[in-house]
Protein backbone atom coordinates (compact mmCIF):
# COMPACT_ATOMS: atom_id res chain seq x y z
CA UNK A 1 -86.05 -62.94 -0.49
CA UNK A 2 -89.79 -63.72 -0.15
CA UNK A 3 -88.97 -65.95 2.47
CA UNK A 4 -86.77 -63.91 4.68
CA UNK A 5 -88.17 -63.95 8.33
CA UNK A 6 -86.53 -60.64 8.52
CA UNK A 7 -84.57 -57.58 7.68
CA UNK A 8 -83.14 -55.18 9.54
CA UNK A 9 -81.56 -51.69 7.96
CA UNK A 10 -79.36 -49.12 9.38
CA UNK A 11 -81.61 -45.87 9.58
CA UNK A 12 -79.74 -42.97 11.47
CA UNK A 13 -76.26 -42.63 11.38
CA UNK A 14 -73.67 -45.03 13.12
CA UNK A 15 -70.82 -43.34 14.88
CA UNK A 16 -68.07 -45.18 16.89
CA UNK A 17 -66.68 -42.28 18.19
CA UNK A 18 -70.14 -40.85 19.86
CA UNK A 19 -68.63 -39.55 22.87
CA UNK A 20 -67.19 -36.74 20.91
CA UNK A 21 -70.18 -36.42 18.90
CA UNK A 22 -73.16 -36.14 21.43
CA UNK A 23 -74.80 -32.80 20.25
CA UNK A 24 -75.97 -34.93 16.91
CA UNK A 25 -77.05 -37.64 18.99
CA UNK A 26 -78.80 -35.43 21.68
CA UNK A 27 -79.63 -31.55 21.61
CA UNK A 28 -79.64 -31.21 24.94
CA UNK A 29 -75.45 -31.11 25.42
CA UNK A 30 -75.57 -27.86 23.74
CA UNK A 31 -73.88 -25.51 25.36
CA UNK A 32 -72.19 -28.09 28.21
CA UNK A 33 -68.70 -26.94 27.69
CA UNK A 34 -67.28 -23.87 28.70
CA UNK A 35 -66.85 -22.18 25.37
CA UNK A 36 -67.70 -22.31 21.87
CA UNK A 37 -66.96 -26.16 20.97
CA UNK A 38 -66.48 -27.80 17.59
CA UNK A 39 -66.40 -30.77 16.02
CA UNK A 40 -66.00 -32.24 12.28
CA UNK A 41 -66.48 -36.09 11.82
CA UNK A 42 -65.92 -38.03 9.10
CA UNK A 43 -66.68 -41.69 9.00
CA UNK A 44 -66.26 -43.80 5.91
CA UNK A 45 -67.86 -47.53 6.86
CA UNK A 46 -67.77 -50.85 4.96
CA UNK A 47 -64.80 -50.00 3.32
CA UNK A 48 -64.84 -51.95 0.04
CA UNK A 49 -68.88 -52.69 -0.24
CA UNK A 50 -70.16 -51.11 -2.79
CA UNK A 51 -73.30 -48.05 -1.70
CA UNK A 52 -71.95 -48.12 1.97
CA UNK A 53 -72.60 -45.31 4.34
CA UNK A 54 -70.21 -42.36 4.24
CA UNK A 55 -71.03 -39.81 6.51
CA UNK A 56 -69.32 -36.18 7.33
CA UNK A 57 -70.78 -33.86 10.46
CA UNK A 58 -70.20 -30.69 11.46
CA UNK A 59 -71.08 -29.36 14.95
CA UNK A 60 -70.89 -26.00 16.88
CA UNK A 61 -72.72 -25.42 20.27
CA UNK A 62 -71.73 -22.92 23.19
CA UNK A 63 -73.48 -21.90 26.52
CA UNK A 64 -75.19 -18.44 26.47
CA UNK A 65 -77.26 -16.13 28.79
CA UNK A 66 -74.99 -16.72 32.15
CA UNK A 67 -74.90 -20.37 31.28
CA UNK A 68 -78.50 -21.10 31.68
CA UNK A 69 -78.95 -21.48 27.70
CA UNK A 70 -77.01 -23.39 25.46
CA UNK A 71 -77.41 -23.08 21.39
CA UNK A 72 -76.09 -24.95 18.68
CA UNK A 73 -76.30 -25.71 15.50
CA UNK A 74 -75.16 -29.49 13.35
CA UNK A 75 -74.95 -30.37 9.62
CA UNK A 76 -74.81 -33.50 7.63
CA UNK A 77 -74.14 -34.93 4.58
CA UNK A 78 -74.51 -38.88 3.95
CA UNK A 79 -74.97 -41.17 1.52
CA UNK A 80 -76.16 -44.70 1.23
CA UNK A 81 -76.43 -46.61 -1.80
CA UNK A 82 -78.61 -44.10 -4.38
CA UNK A 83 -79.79 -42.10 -1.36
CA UNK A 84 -78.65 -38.84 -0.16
CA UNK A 85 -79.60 -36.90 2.57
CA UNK A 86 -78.17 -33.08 3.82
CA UNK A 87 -79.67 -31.75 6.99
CA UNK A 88 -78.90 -28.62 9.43
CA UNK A 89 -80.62 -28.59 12.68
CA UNK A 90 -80.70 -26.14 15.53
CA UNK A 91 -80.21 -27.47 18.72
CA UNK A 92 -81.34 -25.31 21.91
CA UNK A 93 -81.53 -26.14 25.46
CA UNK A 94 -82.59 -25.12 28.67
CA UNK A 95 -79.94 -25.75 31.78
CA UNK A 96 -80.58 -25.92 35.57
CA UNK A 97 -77.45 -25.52 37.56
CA UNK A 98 -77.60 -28.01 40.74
CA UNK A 99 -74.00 -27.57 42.54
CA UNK A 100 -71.06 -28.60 40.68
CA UNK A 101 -73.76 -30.50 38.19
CA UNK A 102 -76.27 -30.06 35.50
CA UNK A 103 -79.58 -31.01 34.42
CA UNK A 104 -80.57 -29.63 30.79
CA UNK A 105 -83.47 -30.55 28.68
CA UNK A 106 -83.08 -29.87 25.20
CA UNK A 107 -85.09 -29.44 21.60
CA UNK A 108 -83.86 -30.01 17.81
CA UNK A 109 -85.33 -28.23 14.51
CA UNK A 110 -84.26 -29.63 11.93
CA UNK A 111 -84.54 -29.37 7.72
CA UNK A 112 -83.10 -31.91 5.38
CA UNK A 113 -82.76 -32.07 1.58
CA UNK A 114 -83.47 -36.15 0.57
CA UNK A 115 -82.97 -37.60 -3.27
CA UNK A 116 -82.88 -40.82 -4.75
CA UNK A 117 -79.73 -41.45 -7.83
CA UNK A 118 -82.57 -44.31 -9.04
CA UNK A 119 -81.18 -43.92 -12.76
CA UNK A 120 -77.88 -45.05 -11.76
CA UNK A 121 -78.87 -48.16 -11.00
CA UNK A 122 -79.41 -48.89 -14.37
CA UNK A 123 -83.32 -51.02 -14.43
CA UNK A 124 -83.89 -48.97 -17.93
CA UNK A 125 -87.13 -51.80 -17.78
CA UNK A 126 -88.61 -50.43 -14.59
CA UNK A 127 -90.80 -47.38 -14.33
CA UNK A 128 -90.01 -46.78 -11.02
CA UNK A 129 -86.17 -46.69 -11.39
CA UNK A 130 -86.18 -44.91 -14.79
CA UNK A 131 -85.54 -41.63 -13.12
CA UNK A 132 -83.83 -39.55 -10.11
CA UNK A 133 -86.25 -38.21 -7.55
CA UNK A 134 -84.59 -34.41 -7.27
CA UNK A 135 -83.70 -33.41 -4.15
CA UNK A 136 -86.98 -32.72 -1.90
CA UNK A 137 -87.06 -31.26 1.63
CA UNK A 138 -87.99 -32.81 4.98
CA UNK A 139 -88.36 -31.02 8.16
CA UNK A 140 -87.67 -33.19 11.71
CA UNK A 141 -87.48 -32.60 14.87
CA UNK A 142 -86.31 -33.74 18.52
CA UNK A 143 -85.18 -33.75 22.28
CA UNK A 144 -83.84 -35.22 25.36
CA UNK A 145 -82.11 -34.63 28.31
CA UNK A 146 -78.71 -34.83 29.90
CA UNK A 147 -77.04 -35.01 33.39
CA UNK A 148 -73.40 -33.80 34.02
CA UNK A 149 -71.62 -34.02 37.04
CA UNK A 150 -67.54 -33.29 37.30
CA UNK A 151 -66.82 -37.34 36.88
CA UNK A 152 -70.45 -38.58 34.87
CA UNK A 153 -72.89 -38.42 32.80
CA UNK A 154 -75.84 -39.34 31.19
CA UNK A 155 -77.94 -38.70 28.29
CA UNK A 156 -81.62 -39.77 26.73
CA UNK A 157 -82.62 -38.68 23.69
CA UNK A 158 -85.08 -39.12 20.58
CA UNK A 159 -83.26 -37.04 17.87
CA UNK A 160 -86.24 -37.72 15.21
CA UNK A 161 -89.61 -37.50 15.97
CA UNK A 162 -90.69 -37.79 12.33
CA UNK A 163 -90.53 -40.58 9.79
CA UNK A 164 -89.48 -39.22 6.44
CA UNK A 165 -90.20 -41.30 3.13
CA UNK A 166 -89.63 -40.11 -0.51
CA UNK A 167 -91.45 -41.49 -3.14
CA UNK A 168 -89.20 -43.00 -5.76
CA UNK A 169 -92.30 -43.13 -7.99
CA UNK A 170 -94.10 -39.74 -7.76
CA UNK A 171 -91.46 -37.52 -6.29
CA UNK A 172 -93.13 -36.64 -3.13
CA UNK A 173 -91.96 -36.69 0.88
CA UNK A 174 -94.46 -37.54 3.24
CA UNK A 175 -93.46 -37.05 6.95
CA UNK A 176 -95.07 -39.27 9.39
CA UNK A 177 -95.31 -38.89 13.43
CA UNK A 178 -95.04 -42.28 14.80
CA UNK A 179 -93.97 -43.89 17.96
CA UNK A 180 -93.25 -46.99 16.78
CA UNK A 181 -90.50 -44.92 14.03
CA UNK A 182 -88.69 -43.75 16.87
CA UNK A 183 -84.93 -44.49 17.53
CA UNK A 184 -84.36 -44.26 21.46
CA UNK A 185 -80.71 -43.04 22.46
CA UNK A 186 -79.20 -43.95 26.14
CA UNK A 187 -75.38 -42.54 26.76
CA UNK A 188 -73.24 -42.73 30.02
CA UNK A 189 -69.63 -42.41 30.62
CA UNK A 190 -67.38 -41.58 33.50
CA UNK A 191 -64.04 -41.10 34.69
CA UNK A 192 -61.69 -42.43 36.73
CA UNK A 193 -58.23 -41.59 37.95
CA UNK A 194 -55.97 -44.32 38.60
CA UNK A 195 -52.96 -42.39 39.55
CA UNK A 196 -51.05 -38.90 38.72
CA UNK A 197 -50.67 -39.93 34.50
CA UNK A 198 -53.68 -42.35 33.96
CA UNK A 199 -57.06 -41.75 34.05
CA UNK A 200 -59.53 -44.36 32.46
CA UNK A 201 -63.01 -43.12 30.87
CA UNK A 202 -65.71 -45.95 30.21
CA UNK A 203 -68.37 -44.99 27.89
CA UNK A 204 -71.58 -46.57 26.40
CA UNK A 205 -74.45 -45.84 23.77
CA UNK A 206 -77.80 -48.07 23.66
CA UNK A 207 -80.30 -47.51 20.75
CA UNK A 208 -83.09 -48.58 20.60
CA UNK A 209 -86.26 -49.03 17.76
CA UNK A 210 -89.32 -50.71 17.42
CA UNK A 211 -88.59 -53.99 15.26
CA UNK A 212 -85.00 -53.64 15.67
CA UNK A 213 -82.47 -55.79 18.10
CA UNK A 214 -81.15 -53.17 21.06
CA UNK A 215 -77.82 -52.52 20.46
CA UNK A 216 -75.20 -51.42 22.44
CA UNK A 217 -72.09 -49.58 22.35
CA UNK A 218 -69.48 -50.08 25.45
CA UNK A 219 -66.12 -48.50 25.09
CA UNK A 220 -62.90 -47.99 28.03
CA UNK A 221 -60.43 -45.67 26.93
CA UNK A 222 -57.17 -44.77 29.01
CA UNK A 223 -55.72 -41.27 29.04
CA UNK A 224 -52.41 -40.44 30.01
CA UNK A 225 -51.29 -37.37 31.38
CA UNK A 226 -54.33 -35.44 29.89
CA UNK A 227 -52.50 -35.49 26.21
CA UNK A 228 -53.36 -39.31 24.62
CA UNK A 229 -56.15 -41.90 24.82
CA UNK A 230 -56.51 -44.95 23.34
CA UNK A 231 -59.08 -47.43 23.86
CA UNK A 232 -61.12 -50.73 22.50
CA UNK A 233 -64.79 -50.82 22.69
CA UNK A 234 -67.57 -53.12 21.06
CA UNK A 235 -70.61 -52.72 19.41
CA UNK A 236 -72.98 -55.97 19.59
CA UNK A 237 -74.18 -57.91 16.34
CA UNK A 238 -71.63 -55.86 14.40
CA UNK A 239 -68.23 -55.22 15.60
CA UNK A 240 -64.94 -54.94 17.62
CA UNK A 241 -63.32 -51.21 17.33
CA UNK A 242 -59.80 -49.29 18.34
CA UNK A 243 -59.77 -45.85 18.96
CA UNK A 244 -56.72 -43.37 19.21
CA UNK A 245 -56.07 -39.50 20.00
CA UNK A 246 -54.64 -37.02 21.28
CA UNK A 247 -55.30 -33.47 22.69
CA UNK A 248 -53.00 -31.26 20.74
CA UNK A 249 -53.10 -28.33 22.54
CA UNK A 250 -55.30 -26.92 25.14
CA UNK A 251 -57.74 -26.31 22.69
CA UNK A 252 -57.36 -28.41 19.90
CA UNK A 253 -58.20 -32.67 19.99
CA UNK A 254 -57.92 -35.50 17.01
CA UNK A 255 -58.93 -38.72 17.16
CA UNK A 256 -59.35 -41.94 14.86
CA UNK A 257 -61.46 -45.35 15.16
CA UNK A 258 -61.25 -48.88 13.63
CA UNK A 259 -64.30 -50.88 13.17
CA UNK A 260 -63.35 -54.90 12.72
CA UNK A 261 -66.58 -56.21 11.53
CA UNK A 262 -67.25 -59.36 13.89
CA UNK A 263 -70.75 -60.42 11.65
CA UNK A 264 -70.92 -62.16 8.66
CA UNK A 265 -70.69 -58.90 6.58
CA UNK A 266 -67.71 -58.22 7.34
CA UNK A 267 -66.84 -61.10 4.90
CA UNK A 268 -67.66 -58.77 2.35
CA UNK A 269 -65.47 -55.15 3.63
CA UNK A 270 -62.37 -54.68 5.13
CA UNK A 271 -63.44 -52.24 8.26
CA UNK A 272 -64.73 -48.90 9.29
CA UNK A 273 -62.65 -45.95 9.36
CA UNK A 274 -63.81 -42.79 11.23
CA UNK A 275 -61.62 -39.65 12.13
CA UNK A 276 -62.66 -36.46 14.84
CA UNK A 277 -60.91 -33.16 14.64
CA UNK A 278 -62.51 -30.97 17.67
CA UNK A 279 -61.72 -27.27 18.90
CA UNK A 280 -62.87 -25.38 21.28
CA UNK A 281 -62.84 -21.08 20.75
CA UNK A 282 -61.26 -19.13 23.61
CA UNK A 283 -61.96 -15.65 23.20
CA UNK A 284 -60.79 -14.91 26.42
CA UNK A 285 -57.27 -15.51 26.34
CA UNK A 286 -56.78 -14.94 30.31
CA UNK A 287 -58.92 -17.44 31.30
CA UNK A 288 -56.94 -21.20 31.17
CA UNK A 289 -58.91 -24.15 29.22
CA UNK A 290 -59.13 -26.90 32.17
CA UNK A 291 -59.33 -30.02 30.23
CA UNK A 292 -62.87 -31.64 28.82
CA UNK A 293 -63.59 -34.88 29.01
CA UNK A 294 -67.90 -35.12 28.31
């Protein structure tokens, strides 16, 4: 270990399925579809490693003031290893109609609750493991912007401006504002028909941090007749996925991934599962929900 050229950590959260997640990744999609939109997300990674990431979101956004606003709010609760972290943040943004498309800049509040299980890992020799840290709150904050047009878009975003560390030792957060802490996002997608039942959406995430390789997301999913999509994507450094889904009803959308690791950890799990329920709230019944696909 002390003569490891280097290490590299996961920090925020990994999702394959991002393209039905963007509010957590950038608060300025709030309030880009037409009604009130919501999605759960569970993703359960490194299946058989022992203190891998498990991660559950909840989302809820929805356009307000003649469209010009959108407002939203997004939870989570994950754990890795001894840590734990629970955050809500609240997600506004500001939208400029420009024809058929839309330019929005957008700003995240956010408050998590952090601990530290350091008991469980059983050093009953070490001070500095003897005991759990409590659970101690964090505030964090961020923006970006995003561009949607009728067959693209695209996204930037910096969801946290602030470093949070807890202290295993004394017990105490200290939140630090840092460029060189901050995780750059990049998403596009678009769509394309190829005839009356197939359409084809390519997608792609790149993040970005300071002492950490770029990595990039590129997924192609094909939809048929508006009702079921399945695609294959890759991640670099880390791993090939599948995803599958369908949209239930006009309002109502599932979907599941596969992560097959393709680095040398995944000599040591068997995959990454991840599931997305979504709905979207149509409180006025005679208006018909044209179907979503950013």
């Amino acid at each position: 270990m002390a003569c490891a050229p280097e290490v590299w950590s996961q920090n925020d959260p990994m999702f394959t399925q991002y393209m039905f997640n963007e509010l957590y990744i950038n608060p300025a999609y709030a309030g880009s579809r037409e009604f009130l939109s919501t999605t759960a997300l569970v993703r359960q990674q490194w299946v058989g490693l022992d203190g891998a990431p498990n991660t559950q979101t909840l989302s809820a956004h929805k356009p307000i003031f003649n469209n010009k606003i959108g407002a939203g709010l997004t939870f989570l609760n994950e754990s890795i290893g001894v840590s734990k972290r629970t955050q809500i943040n609240a997600n506004g943004a500001y939208r400029i109609q420009m024809g058929k498309n839309n330019l929005s800049f957008g700003l995240q509040l956010g408050l998590a609750g952090i601990s530290e299980n350091l008991s469980s890992l059983g050093l009953i020799n070490d001070n500095q493991f003897a005991t759990n840290t409590g659970r101690r709150l964090a505030p964090n904050m961020g923006f970006g912007t995003y561009y949607l047009t009728p067959k693209w878009y695209a996204g930037f975003s910096i969801p946290r401006l602030l470093q949070n560390r807890l202290d295993g030792t004394s017990g105490e957060v200290s939140n630090r504002f840092n460029m060189t802490d901050w995780h750059y996002f990049i998403t596009a997608g678009s769509l394309h028909s190829i005839n009356s039942d197939f359409k084809v959406k390519p997608s792609m995430m790149l993040k970005a941090a300071s002492g950490a390789p770029v990595e990039l997301d590129v997924n192609a999913m094909a939809i048929y007749r508006d009702r079921l999509w399945a695609g294959l994507g890759y991640r670099s450094g880390d791993a090939i996925n599948v995803l599958v889904g369908a949209q239930i009803n006009q309002q109502l959308r599932a979907g599941y991934s596969y992560d097959y690791a393709t680095s040398r950890l995944g000599n040591f799990h068997s995959g990454s599962h991840e599931l997305m329920i979504g709905y979207d709230f149509n409180f006025q019944k005679d208006k018909v929900v044209s179907p979503r696909y950013f």
